[in-house]
Protein backbone atom coordinates (compact mmCIF):
# COMPACT_ATOMS: atom_id res chain seq x y z
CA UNK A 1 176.45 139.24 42.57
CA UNK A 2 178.02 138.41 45.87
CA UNK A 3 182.05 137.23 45.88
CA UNK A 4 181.43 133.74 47.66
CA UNK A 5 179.11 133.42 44.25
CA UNK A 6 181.28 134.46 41.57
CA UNK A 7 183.96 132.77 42.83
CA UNK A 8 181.96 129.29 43.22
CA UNK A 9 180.84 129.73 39.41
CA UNK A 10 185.19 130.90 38.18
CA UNK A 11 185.81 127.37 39.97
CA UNK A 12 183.08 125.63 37.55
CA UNK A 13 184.26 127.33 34.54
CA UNK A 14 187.66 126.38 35.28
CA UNK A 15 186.94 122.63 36.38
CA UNK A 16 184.76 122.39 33.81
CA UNK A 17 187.37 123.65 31.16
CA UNK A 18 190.13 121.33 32.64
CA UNK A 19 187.30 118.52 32.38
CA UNK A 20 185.97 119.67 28.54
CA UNK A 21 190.09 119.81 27.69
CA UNK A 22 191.07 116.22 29.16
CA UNK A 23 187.98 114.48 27.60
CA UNK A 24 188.97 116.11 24.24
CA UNK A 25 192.66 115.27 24.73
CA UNK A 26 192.02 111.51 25.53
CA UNK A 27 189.41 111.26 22.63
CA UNK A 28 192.13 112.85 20.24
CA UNK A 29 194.52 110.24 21.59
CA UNK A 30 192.65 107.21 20.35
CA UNK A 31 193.54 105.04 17.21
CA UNK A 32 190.66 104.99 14.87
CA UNK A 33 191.23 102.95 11.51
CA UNK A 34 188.90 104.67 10.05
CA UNK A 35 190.27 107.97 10.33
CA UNK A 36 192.61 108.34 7.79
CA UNK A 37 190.25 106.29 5.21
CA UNK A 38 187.84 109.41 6.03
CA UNK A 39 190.71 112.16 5.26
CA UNK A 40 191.51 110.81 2.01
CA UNK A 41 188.08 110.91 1.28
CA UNK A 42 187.61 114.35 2.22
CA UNK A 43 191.13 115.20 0.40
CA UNK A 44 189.02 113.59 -3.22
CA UNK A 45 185.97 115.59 -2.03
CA UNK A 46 187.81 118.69 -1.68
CA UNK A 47 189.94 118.43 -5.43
CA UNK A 48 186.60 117.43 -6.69
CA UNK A 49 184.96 121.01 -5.57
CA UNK A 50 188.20 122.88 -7.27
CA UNK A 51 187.64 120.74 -10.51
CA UNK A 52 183.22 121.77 -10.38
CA UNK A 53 184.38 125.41 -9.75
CA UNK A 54 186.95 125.44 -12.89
CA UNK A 55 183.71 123.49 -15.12
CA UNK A 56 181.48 126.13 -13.66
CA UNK A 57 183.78 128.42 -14.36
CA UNK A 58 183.74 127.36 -18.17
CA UNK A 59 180.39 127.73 -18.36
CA UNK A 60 180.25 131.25 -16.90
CA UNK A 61 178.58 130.39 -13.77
CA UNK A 62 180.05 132.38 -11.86
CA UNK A 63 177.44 132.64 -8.70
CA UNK A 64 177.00 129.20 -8.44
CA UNK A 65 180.73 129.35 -7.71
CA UNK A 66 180.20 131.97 -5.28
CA UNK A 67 177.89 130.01 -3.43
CA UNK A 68 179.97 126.66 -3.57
CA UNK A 69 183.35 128.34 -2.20
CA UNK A 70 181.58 129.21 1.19
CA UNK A 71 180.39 125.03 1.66
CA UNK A 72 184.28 124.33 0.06
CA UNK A 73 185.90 127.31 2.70
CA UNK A 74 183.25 125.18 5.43
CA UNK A 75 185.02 121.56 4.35
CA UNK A 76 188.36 122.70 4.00
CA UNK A 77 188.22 124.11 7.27
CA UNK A 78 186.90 121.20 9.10
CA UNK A 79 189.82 119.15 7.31
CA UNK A 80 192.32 121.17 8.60
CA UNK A 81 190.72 121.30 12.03
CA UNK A 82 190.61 117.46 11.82
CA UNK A 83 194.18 116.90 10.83
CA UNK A 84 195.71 119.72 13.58
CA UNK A 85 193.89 118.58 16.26
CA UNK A 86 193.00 114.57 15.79
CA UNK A 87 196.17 113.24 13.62
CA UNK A 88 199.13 115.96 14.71
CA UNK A 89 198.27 115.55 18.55
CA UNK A 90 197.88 111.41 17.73
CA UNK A 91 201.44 111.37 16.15
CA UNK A 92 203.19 113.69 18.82
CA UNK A 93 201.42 111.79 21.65
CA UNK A 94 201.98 108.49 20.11
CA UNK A 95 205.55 109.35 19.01
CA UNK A 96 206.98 111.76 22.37
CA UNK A 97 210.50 110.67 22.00
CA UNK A 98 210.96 110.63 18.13
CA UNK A 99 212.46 113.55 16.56
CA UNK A 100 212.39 112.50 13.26
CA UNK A 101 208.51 112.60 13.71
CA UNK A 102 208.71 116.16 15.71
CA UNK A 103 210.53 117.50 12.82
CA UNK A 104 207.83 116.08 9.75
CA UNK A 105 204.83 117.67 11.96
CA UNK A 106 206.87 120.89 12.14
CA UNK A 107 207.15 121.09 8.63
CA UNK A 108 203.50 119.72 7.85
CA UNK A 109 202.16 122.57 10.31
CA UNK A 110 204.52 125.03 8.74
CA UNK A 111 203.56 124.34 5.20
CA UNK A 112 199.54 123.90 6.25
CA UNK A 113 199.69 127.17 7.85
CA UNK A 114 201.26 128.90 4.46
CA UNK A 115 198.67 126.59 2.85
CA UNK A 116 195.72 128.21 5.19
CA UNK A 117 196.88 131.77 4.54
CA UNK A 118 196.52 131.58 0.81
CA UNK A 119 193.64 129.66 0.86
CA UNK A 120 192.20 132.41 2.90
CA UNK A 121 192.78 135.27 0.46
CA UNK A 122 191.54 132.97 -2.23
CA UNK A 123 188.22 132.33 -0.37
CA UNK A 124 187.93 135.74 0.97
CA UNK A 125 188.37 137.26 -2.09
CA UNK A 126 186.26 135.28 -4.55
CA UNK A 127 183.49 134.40 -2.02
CA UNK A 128 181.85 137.84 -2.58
CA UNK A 129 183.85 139.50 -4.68
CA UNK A 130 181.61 141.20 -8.35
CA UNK A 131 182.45 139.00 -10.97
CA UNK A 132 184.14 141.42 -13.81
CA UNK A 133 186.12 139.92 -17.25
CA UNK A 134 189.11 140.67 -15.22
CA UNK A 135 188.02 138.51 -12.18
CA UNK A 136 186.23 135.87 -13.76
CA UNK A 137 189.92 135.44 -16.19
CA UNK A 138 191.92 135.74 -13.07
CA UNK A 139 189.99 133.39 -11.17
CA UNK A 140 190.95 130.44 -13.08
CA UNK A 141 194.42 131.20 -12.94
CA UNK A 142 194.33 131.80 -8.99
CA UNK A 143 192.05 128.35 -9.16
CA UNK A 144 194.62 126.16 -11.29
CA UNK A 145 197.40 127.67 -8.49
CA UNK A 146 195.10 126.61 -5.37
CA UNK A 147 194.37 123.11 -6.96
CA UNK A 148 198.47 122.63 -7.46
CA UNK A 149 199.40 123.53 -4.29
CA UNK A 150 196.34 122.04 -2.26
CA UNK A 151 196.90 118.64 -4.73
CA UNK A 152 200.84 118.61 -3.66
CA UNK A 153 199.79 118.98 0.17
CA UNK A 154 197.59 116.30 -0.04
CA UNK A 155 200.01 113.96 -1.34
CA UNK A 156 202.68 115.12 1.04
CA UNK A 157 200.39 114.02 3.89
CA UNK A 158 199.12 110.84 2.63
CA UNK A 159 202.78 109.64 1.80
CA UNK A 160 204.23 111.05 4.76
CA UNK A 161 202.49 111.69 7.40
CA UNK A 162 199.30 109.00 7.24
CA UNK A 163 201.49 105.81 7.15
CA UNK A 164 202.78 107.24 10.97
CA UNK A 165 199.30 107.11 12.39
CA UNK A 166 198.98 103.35 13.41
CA UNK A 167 197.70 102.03 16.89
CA UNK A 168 200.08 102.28 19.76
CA UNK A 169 200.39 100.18 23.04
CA UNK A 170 200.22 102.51 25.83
C-alpha cells in the first residue's frame, strides 16, 4: 500500500474516532427520565438472579447456576457500563464546578471498582468451576457475601447518587 493511501485511510480512522467519540459524548450528556427508572429496575433484576442462584442452590442445581452466572456476569456488566459511562459522565458534565459532587463520584467509582473486582473472582470462579461438597457449601457463603455487598451498593447509589441526575439548562 502506497503512503499517500495509508495516510488518507489514518485520517478516516482518526476523524472518524473523534466523530464516533463526540456523538457518544453528546448522547451521554442528555437527560433521560427514564434512565434511572431503568437502573433500579435492573438493580431488582440483578438481586433477583442472586436470590434464584441461592434457591437453586438449595435444590442442588448446581449447573443451572453455572449457566445463569454467565447471563447475570452479561447484566451486571452492562449495568456497570451504563452507570460509568451514561450517569457518572451526566453528573460531572452537568455538575463541572461542584466539588461536593466530584468527590461522591470519586467514591462511587472507587467503591464500584472494589465492587467489580470481587464480583469478578466470584464469576470467574463459579462460572466453570466442578461443583464438589466443598464448592457447592462455599458457594453460598461467597453468594450471601456478593448479595450484601452488591445490595448495600445499590442503595448507596439510589440514595445518593440518582437524586443528582435531574435535567440541566445548558
Amino acid at each position: 500500500m502506497n503512503m499517500k493511501l495509508k495516510n488518507k485511510i489514518a485520517k478516516i480512522d482518526i476523524n472518524t474516532h473523534v466523530e464516533i467519540s463526540l456523538i457518544l459524548s453528546e448522547l451521554q450528556f442528555r437527560y433521560d427520565s427514564t434512565f434511572i427508572d431503568k437502573l433500579k429496575l435492573e438493580h431488582e433484576q440483578l438481586i433477583t438472579m442472586l436470590k434464584v442462584f441461592s434457591n437453586y442452590s438449595k435444590l442442588k442445581k448446581f449447573n443451572k447456576i453455572s449457566r445463569l452466572l454467565a447471563l447475570f456476569k452479561s447484566k451486571l456488566q452492562n449495568n456497570f457500563i451504563n452507570k460509568g459511562f451514561r450517569l457518572h459522565i451526566y453528573l460531572r458534565k452537568a455538575n463541572p464546578n461542584n466539588i461536593l459532587v466530584k468527590n461522591i463520584l470519586l467514591n462511587a467509582k472507587t467503591e464500584t471498582i472494589k465492587l467489580h473486582r470481587i464480583l469478578n473472582l466470584f464469576l470467574g470462579f463459579y462460572v466453570s468451576c466442578i461443583w464438589s461438597n466443598e464448592r457447592k457449601i462455599q458457594f453460598e457463603l461467597d453468594l450471601d457475601e456478593i448479595r450484601t455487598r452488591l445490595e448495600n451498593n445499590f442503595i448507596n447509589e439510589e440514595n445518593i447518587l440518582f437524586p443528582l441526575y435531574r435535567p440541566v439548562e445548558l
